[in-house]
C-alpha atoms as a PDB file:
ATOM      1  CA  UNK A   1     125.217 -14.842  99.783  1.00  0.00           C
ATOM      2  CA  UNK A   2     125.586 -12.285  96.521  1.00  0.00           C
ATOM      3  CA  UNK A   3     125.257  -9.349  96.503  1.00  0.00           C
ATOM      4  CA  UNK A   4     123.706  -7.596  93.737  1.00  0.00           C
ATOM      5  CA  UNK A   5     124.372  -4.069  91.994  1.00  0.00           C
ATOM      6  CA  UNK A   6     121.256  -1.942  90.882  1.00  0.00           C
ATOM      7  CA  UNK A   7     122.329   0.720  88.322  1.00  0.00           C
ATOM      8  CA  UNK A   8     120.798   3.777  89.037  1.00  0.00           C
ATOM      9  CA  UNK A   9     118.044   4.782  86.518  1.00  0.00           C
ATOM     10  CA  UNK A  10     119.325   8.140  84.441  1.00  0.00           C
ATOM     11  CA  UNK A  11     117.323  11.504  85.824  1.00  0.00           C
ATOM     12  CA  UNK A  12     114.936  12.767  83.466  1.00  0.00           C
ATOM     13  CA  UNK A  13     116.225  15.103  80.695  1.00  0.00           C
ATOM     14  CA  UNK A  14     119.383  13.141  80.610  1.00  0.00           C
ATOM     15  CA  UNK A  15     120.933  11.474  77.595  1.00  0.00           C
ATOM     16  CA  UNK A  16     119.894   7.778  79.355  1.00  0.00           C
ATOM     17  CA  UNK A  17     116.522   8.910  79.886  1.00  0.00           C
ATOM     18  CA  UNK A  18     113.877   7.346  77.879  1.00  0.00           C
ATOM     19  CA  UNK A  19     111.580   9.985  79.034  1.00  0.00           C
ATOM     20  CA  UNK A  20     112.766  13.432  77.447  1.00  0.00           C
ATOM     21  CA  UNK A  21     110.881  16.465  78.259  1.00  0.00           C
ATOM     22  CA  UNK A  22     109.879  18.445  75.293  1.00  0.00           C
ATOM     23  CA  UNK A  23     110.995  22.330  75.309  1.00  0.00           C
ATOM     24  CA  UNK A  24     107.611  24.220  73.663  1.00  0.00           C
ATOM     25  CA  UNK A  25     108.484  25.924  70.696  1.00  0.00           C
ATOM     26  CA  UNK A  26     107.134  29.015  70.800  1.00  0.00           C
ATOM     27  CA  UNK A  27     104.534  30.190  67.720  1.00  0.00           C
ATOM     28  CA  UNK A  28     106.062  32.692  65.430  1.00  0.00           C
ATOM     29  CA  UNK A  29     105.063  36.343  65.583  1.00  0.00           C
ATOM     30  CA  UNK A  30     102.497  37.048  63.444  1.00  0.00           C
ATOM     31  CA  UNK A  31     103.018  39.528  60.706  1.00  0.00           C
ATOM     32  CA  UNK A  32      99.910  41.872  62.312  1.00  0.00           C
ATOM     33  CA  UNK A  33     101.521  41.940  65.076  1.00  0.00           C
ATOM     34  CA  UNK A  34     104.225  43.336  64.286  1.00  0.00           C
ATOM     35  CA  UNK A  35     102.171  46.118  62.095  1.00  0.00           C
ATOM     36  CA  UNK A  36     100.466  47.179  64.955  1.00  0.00           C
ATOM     37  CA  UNK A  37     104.048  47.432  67.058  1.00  0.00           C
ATOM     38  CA  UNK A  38     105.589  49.206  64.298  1.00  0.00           C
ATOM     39  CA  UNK A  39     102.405  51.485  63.652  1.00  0.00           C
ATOM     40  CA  UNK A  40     102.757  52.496  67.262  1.00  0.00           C
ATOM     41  CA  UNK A  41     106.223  53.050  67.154  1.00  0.00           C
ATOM     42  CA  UNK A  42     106.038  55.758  64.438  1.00  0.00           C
ATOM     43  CA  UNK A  43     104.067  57.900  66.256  1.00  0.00           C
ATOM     44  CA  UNK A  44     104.846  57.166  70.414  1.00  0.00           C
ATOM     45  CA  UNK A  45     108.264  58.585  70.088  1.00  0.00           C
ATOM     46  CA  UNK A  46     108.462  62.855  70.273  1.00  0.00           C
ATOM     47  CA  UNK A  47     109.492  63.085  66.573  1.00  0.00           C
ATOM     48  CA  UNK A  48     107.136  61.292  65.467  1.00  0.00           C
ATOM     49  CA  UNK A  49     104.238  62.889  67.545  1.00  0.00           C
ATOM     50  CA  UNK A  50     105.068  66.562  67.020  1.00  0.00           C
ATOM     51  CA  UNK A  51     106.102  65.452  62.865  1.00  0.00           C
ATOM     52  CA  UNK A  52     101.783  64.751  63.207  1.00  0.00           C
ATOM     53  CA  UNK A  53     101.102  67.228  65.371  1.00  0.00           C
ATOM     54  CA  UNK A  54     102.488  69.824  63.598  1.00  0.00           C
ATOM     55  CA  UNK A  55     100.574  68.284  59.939  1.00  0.00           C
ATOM     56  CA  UNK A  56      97.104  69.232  61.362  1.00  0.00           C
ATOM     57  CA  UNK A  57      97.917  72.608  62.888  1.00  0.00           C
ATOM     58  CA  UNK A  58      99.480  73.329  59.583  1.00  0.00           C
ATOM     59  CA  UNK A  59      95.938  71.741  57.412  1.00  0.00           C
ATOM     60  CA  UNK A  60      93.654  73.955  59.904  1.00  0.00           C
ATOM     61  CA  UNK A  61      96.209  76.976  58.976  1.00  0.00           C
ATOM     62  CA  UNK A  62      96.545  76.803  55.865  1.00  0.00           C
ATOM     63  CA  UNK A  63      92.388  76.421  55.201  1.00  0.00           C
ATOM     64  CA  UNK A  64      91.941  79.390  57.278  1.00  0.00           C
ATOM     65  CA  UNK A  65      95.022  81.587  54.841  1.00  0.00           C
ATOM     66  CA  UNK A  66      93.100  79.980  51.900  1.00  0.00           C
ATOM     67  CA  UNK A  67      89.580  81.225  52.942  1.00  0.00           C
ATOM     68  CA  UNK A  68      90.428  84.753  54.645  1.00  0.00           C
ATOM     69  CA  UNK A  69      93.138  85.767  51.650  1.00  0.00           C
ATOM     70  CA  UNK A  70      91.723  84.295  48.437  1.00  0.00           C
ATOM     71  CA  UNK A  71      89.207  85.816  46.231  1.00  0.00           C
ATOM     72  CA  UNK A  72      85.977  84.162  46.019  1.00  0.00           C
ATOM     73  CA  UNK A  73      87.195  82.486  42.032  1.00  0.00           C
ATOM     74  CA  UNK A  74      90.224  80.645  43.666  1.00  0.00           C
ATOM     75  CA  UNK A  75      87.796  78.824  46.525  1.00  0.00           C
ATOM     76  CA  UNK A  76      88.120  75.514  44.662  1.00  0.00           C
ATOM     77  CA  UNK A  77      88.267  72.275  46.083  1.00  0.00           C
ATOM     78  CA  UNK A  78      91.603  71.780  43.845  1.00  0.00           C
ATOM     79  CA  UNK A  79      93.280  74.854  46.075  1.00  0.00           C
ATOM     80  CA  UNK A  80      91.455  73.482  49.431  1.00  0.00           C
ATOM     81  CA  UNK A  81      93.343  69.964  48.903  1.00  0.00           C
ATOM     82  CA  UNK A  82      96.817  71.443  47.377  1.00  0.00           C
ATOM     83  CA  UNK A  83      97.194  73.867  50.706  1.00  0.00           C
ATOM     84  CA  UNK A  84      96.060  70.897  53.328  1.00  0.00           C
ATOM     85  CA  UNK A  85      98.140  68.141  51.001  1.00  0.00           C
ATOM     86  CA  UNK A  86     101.456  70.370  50.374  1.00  0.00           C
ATOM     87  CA  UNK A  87     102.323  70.073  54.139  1.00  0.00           C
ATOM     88  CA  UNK A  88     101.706  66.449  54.814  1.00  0.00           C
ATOM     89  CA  UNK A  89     104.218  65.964  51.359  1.00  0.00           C
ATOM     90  CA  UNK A  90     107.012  67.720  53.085  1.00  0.00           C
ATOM     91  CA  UNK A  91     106.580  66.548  56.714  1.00  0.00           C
ATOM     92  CA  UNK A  92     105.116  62.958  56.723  1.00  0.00           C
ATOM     93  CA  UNK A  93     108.327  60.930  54.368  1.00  0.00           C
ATOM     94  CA  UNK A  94     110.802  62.049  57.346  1.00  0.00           C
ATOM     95  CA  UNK A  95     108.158  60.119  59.990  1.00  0.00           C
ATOM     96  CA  UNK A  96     108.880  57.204  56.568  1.00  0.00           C
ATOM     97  CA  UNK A  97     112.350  58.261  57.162  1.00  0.00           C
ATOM     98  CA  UNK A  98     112.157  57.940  61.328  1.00  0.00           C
ATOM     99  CA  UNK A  99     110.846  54.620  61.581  1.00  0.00           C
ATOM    100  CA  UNK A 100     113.319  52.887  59.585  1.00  0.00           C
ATOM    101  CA  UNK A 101     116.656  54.544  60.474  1.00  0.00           C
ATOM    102  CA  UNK A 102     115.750  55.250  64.341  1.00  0.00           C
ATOM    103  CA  UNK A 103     116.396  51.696  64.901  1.00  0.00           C
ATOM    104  CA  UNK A 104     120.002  52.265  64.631  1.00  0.00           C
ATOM    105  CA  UNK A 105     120.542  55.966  65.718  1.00  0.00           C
ATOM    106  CA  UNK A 106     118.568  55.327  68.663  1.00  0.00           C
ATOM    107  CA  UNK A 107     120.002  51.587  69.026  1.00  0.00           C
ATOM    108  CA  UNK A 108     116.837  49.931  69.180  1.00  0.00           C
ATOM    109  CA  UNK A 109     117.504  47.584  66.282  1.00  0.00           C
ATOM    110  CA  UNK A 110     119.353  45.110  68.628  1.00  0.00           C
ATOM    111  CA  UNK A 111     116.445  44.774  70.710  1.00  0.00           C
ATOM    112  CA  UNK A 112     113.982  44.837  67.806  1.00  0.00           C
ATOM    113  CA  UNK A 113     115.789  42.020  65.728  1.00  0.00           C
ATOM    114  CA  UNK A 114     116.219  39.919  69.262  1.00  0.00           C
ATOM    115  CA  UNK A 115     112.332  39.899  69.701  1.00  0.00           C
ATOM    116  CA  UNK A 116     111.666  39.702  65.923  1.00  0.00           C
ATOM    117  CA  UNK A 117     115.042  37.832  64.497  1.00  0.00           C
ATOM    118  CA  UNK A 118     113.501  37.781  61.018  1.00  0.00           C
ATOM    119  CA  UNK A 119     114.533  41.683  59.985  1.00  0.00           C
ATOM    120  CA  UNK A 120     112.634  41.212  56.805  1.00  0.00           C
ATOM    121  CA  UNK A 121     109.359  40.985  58.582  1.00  0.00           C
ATOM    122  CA  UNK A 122     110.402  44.251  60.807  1.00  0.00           C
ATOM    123  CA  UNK A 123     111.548  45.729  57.148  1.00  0.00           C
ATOM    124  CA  UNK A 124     108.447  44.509  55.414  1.00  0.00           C
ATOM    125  CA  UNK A 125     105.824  45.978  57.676  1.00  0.00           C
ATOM    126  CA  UNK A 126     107.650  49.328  58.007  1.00  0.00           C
ATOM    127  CA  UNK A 127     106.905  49.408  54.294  1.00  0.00           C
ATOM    128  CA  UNK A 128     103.705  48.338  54.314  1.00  0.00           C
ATOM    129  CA  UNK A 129     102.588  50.955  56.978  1.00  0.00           C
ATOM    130  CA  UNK A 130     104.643  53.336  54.857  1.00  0.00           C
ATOM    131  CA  UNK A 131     102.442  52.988  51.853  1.00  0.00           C
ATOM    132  CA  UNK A 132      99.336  53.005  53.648  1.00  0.00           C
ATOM    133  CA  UNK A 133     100.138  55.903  55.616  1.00  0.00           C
ATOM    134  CA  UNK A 134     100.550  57.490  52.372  1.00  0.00           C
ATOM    135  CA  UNK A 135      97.550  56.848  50.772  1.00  0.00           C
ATOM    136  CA  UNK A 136      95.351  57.205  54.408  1.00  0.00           C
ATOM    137  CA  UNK A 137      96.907  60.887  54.571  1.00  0.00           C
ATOM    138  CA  UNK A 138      95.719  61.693  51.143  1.00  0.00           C
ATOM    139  CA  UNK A 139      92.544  60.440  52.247  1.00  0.00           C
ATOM    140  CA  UNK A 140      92.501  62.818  54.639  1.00  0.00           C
ATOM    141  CA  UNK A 141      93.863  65.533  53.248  1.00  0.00           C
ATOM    142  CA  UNK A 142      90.957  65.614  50.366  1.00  0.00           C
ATOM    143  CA  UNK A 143      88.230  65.085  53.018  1.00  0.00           C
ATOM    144  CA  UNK A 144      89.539  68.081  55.037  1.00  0.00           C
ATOM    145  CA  UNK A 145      89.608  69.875  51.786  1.00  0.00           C
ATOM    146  CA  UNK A 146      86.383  69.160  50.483  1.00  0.00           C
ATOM    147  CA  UNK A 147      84.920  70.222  54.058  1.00  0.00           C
ATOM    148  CA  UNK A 148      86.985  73.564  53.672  1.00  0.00           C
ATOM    149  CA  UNK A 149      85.720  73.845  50.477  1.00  0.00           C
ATOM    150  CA  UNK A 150      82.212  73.556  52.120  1.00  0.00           C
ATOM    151  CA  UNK A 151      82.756  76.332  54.629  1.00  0.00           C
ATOM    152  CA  UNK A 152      85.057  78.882  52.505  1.00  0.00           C
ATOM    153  CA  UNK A 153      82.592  79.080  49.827  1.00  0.00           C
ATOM    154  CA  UNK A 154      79.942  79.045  52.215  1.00  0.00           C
ATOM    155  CA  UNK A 155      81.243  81.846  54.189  1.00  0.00           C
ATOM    156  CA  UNK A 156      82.072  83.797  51.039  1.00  0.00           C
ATOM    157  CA  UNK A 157      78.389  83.093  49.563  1.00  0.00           C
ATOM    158  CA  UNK A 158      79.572  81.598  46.144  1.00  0.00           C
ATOM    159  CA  UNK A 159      78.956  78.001  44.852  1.00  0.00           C
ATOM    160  CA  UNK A 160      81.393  75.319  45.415  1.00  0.00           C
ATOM    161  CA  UNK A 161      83.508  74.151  42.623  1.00  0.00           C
ATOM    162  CA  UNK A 162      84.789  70.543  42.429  1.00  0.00           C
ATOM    163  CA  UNK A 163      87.530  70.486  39.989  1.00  0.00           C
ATOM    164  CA  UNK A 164      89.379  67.601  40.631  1.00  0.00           C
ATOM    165  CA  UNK A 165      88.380  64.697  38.953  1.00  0.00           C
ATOM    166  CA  UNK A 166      89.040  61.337  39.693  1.00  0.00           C
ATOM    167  CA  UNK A 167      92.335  60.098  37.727  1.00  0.00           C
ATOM    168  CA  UNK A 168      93.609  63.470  39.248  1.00  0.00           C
ATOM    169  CA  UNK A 169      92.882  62.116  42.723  1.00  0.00           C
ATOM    170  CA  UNK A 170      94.341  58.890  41.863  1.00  0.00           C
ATOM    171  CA  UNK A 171      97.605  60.791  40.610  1.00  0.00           C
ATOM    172  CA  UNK A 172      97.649  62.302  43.732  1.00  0.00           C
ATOM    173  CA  UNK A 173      97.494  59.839  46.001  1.00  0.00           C
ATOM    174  CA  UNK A 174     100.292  57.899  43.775  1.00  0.00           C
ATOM    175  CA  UNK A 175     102.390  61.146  44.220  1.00  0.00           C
ATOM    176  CA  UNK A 176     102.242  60.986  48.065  1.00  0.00           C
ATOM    177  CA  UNK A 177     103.049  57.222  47.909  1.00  0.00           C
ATOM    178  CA  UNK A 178     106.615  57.654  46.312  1.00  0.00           C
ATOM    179  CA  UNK A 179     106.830  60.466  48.439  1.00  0.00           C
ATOM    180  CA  UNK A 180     107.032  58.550  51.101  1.00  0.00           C
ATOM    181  CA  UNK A 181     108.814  55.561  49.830  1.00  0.00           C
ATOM    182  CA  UNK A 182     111.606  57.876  49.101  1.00  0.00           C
ATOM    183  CA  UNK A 183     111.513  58.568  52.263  1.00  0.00           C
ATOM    184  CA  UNK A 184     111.433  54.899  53.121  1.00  0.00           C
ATOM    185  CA  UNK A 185     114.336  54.289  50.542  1.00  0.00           C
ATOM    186  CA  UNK A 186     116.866  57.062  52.324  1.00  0.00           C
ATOM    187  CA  UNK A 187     115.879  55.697  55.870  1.00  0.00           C
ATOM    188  CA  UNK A 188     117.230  51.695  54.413  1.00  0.00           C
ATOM    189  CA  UNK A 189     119.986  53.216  52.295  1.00  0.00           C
ATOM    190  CA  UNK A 190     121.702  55.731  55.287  1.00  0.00           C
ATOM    191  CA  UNK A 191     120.449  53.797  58.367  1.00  0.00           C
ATOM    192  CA  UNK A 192     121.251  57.003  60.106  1.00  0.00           C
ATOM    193  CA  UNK A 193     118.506  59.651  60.964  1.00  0.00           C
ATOM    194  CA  UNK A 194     120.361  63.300  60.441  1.00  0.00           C
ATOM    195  CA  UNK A 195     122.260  61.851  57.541  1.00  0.00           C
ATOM    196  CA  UNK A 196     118.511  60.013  55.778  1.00  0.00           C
ATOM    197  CA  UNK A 197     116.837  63.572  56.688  1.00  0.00           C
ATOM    198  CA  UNK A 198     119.351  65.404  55.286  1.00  0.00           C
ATOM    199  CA  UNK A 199     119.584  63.348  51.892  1.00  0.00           C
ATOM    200  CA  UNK A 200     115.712  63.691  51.889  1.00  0.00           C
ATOM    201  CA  UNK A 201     115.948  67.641  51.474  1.00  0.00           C
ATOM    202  CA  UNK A 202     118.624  67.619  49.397  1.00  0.00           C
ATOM    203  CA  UNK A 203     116.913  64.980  47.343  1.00  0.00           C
ATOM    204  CA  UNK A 204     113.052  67.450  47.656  1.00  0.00           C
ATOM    205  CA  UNK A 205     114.782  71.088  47.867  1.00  0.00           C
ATOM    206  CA  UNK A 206     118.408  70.800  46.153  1.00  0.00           C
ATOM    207  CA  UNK A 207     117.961  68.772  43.197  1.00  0.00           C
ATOM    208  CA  UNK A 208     114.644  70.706  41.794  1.00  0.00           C
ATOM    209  CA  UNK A 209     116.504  73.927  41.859  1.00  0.00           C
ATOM    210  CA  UNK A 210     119.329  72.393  40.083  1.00  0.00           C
ATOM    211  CA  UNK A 211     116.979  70.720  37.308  1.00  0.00           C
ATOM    212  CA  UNK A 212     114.965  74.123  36.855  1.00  0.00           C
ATOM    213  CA  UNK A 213     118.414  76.102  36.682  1.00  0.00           C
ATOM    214  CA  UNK A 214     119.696  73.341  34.086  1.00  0.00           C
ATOM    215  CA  UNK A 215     116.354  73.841  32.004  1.00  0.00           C
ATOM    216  CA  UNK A 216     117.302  77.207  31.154  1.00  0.00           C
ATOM    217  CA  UNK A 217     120.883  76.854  30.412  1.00  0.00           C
ATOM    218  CA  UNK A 218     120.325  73.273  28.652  1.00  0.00           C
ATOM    219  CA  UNK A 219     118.795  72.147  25.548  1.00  0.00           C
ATOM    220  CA  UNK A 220     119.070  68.750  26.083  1.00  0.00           C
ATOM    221  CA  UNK A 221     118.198  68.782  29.806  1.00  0.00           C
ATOM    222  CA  UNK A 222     114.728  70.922  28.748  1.00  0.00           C
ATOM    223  CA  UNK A 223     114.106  67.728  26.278  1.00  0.00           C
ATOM    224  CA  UNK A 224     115.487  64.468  28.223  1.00  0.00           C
ATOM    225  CA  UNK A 225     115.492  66.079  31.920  1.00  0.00           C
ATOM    226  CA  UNK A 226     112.193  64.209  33.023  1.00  0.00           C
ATOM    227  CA  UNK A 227     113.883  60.502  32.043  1.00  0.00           C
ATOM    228  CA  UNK A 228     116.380  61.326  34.895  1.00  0.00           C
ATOM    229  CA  UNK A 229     114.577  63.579  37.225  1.00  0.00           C
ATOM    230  CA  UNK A 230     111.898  61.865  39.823  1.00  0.00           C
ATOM    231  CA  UNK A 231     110.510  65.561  41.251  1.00  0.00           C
ATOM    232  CA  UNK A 232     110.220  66.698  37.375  1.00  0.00           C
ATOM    233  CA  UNK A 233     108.535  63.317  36.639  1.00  0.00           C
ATOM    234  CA  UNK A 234     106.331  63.169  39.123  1.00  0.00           C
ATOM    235  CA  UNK A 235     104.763  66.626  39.404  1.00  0.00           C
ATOM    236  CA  UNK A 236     102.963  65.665  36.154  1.00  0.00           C
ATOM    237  CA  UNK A 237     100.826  63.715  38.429  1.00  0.00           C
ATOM    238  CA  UNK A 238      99.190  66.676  39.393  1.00  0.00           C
ATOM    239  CA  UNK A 239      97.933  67.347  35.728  1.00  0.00           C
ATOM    240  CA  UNK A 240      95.114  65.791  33.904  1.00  0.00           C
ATOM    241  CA  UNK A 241      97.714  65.161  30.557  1.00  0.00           C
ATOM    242  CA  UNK A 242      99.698  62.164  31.653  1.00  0.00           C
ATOM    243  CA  UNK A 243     100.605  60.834  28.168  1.00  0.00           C
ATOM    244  CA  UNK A 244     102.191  57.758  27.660  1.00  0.00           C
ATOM    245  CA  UNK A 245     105.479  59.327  27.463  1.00  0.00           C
ATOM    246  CA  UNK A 246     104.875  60.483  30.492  1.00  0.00           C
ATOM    247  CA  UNK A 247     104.131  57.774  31.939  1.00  0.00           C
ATOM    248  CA  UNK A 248     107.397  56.104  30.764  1.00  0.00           C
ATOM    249  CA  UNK A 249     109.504  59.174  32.215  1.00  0.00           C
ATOM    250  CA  UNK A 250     108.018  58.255  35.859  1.00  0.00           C
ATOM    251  CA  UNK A 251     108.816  54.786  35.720  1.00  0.00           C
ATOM    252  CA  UNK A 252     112.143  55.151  34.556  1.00  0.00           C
ATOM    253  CA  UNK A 253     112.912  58.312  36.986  1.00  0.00           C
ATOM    254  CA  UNK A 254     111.381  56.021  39.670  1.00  0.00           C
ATOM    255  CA  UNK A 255     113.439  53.045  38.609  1.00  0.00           C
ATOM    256  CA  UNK A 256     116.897  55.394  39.035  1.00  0.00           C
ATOM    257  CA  UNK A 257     116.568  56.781  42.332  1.00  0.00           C
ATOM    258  CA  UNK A 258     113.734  54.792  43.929  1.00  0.00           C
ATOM    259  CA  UNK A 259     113.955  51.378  43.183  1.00  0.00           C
ATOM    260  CA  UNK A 260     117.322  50.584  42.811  1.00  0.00           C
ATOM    261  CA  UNK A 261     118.848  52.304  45.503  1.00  0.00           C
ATOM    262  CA  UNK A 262     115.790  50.833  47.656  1.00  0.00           C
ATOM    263  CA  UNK A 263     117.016  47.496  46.867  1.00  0.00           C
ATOM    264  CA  UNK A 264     121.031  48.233  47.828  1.00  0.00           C
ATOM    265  CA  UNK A 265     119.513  50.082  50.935  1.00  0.00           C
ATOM    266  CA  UNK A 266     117.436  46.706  51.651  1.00  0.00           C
ATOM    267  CA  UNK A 267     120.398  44.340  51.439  1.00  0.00           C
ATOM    268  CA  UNK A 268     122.621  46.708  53.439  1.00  0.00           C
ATOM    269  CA  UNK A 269     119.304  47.197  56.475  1.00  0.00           C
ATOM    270  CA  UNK A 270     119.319  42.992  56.103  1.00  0.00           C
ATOM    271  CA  UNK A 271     122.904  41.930  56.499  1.00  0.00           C
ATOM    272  CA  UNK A 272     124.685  44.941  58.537  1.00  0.00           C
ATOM    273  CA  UNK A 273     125.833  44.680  61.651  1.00  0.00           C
ATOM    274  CA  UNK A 274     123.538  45.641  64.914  1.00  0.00           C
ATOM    275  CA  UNK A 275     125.258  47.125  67.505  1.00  0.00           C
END
């Protein structure tokens, strides 16, 4: 009598098994999903909170100076919108600033890029909010000031004056876009939030007084300064003369100090080390 050996049938899983089980692969996460995260996470922190806070208790302030301290020829909606939009110019590109280099002062990029390993998707939407958070606050900024405009001249008993026209609008709200994308630019480029908030007033405070001091002392500055100076450039926007020249001077201002060193910051926020 044999006796007869039964090989033992491999487990499931194994490399015998003719029966694998399939590990799900999860679905990517979608790209509004990770706007809505990175909306949230502008404005949930207490920077970025009191940074918005503090943009409408300065709009409300500054339409009640305008109204109780102007004369009744200088309620305009043009000075309505310039007190309301000056703030949000100086205060919202460091919330640009915040939500691009807080992920590595506060160390949050590690867990960001874990949940989200494609960084340029994190990168990209950051930028995307950044521009339309730019042209939503000069949105706002012109409604409050038209409904100041509304009030102060109704308070004062004079008609209201609309003196903005439309290109200037659309200037305006281009203005506040590079605003912030400066901002944007020195949060990628520093990765670091004192040292990106500190570059950001040197780059809106300290270089403007330098420029206007070289204007007077400089011939050729006076002439060639707005090829090579962004704030110069750009605060044509607010006029209703933008020539051609002009026009030229902002994109090759923007090209110097915006675009390229957005591009080196980019690479650097893309390949650096998280730790």
């Amino acid at each position: 009598m044999s006796t007869a050996t039964v090989a033992p049938e491999p487990l499931e899983g194994t490399i015998g098994s003719t029966r694998h089980r399939q590990r799900a692969t999860p679905a990517p996460i979608p790209f509004t999903r990770v706007l809505s995260v990175e909306l949230r996470k502008m404005f949930d922190t207490r920077s970025g909170f009191w940074l918005l806070v503090s943009i409408g208790i300065l709009a409300v302030i500054a339409t009640a100076a305008i109204i109780i301290f102007s004369s009744d020829d200088a309620l305009t909606y043009g000075m309505f919108a310039t007190g309301i939009g000056i703030p949000m110019a100086v205060i919202l590109p460091m919330i640009s600033v915040l939500s691009v280099s807080s992920e590595w002062s506060s160390r949050t990029a590690l867990t960001t890029f874990t949940l989200v390993p494609s960084r340029g998707k994190v990168i990209g939407a950051k930028a995307v909010l950044t521009v339309a958070l730019g042209i939503v606050s000069m949105a706002v900024a012109l409604g409050v000031g038209a409904l100041g405009n509304l009030i102060g001249t109704t308070i004062a008993g004079v008609d209201p004056v609309w003196d903005l026209t439309t290109v200037i609008l659309a200037q305006t709200v281009l203005a506040q876009v590079l605003g912030m994308m400066m901002g944007f630019m020195l949060g990628t480029l520093f990765r670091s939030s004192p040292a990106a908030i500190v570059g950001y007033f040197v780059y809106s405070l300290v270089l403007p007084t330098i420029s206007n001091a070289l204007v007077m002392v400089n011939d050729w500055w006076r002439d060639n300064g707005a090829w090579v100076d962004l704030n110069w450039a750009s605060t044509r926007l607010f006029d209703d003369d933008m020539t051609r020249e002009a026009w030229a001077q902002l994109g090759t201002a923007t090209t110097l100090w915006l675009i390229i060193p957005l591009l080196i910051g980019l690479r650097l926020a893309l390949k650096s080390e998280v730790k």
